[in-house]
N, C-alpha and C. Protein backbone atom coordinates (compact mmCIF):
# COMPACT_ATOMS: atom_id res chain seq x y z
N UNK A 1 63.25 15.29 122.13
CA UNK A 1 62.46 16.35 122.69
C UNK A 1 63.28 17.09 123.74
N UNK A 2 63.22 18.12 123.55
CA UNK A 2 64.06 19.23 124.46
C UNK A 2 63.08 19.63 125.76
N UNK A 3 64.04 19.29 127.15
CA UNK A 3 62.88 19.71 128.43
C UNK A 3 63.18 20.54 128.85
N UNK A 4 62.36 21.50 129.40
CA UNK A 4 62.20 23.10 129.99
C UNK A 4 63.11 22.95 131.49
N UNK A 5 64.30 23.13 131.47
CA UNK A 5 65.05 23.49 132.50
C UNK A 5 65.07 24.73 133.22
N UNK A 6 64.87 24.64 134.97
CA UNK A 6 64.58 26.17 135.22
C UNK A 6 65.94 26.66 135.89
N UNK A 7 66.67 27.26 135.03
CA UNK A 7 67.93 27.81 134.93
C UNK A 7 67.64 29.14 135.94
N UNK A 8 66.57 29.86 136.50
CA UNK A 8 66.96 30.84 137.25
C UNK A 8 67.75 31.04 138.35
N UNK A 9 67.96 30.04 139.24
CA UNK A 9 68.67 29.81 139.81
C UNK A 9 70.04 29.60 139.47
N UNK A 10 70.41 29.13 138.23
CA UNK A 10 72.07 29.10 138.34
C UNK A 10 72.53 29.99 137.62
N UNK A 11 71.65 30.92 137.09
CA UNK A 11 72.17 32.39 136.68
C UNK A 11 72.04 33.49 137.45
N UNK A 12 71.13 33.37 138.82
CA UNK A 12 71.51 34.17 140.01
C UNK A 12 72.95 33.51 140.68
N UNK A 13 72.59 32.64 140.82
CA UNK A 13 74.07 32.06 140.91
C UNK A 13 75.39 32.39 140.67
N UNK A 14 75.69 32.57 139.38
CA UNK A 14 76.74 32.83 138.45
C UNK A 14 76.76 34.30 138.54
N UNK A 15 75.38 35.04 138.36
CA UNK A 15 75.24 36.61 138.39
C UNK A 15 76.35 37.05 139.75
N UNK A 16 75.88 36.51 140.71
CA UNK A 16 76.05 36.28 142.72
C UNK A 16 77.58 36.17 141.67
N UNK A 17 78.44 35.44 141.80
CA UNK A 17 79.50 34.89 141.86
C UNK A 17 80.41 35.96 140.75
N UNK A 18 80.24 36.77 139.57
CA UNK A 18 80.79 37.13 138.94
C UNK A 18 80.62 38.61 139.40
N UNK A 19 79.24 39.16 140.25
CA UNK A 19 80.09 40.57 141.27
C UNK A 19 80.96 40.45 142.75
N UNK A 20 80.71 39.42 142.91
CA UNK A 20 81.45 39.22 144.06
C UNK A 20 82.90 38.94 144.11
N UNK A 21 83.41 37.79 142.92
CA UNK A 21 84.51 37.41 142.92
C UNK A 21 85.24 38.57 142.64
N UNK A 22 85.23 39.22 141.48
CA UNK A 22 86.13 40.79 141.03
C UNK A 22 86.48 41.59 142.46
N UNK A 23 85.44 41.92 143.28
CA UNK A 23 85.53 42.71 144.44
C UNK A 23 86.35 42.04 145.61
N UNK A 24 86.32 40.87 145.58
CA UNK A 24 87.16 39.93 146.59
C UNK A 24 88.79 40.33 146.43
N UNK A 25 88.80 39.51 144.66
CA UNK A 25 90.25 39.06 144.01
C UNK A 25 90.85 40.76 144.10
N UNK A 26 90.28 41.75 143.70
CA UNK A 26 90.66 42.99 143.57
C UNK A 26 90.75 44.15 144.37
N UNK A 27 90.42 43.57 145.28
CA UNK A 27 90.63 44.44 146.50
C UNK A 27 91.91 45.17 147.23
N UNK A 28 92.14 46.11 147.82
CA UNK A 28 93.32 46.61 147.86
C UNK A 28 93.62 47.60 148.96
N UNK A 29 94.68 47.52 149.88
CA UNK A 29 94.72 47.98 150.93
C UNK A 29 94.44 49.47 151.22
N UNK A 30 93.88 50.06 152.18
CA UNK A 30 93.37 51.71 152.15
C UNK A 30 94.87 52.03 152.61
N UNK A 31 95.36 53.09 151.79
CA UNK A 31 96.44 53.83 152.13
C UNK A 31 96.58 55.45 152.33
N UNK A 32 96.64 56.19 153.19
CA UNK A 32 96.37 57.32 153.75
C UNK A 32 97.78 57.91 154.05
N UNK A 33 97.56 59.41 152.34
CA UNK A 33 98.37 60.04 152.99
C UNK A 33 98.08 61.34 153.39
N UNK A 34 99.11 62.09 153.73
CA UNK A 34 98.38 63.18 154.77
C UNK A 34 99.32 64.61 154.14
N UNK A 35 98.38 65.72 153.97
CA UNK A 35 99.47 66.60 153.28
C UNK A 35 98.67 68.20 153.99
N UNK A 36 99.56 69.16 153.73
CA UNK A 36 99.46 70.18 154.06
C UNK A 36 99.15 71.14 152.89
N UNK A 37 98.30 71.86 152.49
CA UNK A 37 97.87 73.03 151.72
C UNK A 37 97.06 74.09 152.16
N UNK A 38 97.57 75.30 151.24
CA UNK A 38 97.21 76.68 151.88
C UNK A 38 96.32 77.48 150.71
N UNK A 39 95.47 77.78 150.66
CA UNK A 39 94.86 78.13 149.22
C UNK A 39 94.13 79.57 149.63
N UNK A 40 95.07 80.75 149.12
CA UNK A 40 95.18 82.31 149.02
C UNK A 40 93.72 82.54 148.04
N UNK A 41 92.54 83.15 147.90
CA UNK A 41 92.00 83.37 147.04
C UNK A 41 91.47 85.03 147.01
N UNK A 42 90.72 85.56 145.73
CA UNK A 42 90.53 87.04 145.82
C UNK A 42 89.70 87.55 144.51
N UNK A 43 88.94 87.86 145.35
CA UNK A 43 87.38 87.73 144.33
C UNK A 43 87.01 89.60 144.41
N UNK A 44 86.50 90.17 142.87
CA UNK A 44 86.33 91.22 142.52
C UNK A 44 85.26 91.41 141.72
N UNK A 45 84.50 92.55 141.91
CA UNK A 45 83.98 93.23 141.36
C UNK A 45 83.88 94.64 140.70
N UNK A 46 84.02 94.89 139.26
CA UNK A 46 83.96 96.34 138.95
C UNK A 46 82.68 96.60 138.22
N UNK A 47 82.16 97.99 138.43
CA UNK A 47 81.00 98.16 137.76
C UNK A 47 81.19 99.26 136.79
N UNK A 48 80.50 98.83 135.17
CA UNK A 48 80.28 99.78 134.07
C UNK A 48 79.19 100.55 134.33
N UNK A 49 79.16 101.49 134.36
CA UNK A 49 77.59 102.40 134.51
C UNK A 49 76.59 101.29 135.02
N UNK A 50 75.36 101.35 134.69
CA UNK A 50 74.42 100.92 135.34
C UNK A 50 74.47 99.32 134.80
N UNK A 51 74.33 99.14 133.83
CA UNK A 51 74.07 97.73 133.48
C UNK A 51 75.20 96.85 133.11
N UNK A 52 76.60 97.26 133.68
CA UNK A 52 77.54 96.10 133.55
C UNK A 52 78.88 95.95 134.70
N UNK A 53 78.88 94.87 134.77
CA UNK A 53 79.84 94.42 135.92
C UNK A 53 81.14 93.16 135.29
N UNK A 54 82.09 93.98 135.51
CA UNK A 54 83.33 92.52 135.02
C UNK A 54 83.63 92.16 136.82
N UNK A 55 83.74 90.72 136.80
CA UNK A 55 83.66 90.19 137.99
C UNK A 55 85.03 89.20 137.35
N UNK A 56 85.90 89.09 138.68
CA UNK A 56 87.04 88.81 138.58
C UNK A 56 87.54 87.56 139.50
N UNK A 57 88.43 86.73 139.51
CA UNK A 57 88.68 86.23 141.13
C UNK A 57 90.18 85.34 140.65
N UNK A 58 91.00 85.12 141.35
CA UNK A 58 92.29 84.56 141.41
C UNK A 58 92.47 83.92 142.50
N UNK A 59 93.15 83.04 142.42
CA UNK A 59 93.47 81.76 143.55
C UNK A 59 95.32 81.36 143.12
N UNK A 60 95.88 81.34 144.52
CA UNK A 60 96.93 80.68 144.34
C UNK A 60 96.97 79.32 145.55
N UNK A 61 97.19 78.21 145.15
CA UNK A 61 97.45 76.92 146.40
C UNK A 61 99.27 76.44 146.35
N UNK A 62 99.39 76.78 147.64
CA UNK A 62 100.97 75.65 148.17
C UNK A 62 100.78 74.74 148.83
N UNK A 63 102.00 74.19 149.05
CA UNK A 63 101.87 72.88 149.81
C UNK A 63 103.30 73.68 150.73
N UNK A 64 103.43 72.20 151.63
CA UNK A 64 104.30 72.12 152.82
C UNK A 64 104.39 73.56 153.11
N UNK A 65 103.70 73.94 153.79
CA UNK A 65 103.89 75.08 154.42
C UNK A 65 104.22 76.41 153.79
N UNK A 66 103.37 76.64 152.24
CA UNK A 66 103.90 77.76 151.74
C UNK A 66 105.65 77.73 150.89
N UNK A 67 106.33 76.37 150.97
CA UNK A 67 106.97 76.16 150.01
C UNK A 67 106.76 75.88 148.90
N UNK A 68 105.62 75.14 148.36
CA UNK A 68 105.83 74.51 147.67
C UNK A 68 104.93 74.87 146.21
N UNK A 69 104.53 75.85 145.50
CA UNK A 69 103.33 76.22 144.47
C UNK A 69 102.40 74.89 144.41
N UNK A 70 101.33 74.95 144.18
CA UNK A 70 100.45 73.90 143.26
C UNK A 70 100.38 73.85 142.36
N UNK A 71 99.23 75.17 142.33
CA UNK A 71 98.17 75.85 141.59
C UNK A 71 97.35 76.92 141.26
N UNK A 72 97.21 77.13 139.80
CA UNK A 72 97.15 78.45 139.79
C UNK A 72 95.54 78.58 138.99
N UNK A 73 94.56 79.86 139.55
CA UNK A 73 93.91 79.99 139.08
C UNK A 73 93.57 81.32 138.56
N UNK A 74 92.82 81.24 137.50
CA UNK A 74 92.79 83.25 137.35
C UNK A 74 91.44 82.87 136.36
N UNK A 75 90.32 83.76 136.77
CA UNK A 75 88.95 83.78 135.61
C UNK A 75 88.23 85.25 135.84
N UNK A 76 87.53 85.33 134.41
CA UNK A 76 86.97 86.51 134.47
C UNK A 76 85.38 86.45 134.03
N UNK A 77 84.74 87.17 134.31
CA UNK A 77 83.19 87.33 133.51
C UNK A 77 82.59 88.69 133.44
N UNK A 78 82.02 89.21 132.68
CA UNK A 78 81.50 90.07 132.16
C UNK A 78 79.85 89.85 132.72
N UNK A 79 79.28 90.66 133.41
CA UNK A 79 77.68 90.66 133.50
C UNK A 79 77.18 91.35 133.10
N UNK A 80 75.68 91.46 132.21
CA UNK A 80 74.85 92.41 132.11
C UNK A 80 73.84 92.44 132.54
N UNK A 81 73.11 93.88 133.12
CA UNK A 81 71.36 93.42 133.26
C UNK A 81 70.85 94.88 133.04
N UNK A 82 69.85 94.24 132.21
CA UNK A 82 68.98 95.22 131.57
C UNK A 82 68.03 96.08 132.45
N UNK A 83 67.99 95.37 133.49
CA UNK A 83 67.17 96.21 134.08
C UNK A 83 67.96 96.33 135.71
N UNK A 84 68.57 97.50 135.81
CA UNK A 84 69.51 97.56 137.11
C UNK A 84 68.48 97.81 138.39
């Protein structure tokens, strides 16, 4: 005959022990570095007669002081509205 063992406890247990241990064993020193960037941006609007607008904007980012490029951005959109 098989007896009703109350296992809740050693599967909070084990539960307890298998988030904890990973976060212990894996843990890892905070390392901080420190940097300089400059980020140029330039945002537009043109309007079509009454119901349309192309809207524009560009971004450039450097580093160390304007030596260094990052990144480059460039997007466009088209709006309409029907009722201006």
């Amino acid at each position: 005959m098989i007896k009703n063992i109350d296992l809740g406890w050693a599967l909070k247990g084990v539960l307890l022990l298998c988030i904890l241990c990973p976060t212990v064993l894996l843990a890892q020193q905070k390392i901080i570095t420190r940097g300089n960037q400059q980020w140029i941006q330039y945002y537009n609007q043109i309007r079509f007669g009454e119901h349309g607008i192309l809207v524009t904007d560009g971004g450039f980012r450097m580093m160390d002081g304007f030596g260094e490029p990052s990144q480059y951005i460039l997007r466009a959109g088209v709006v309409y509205s029907r009722h201006p």
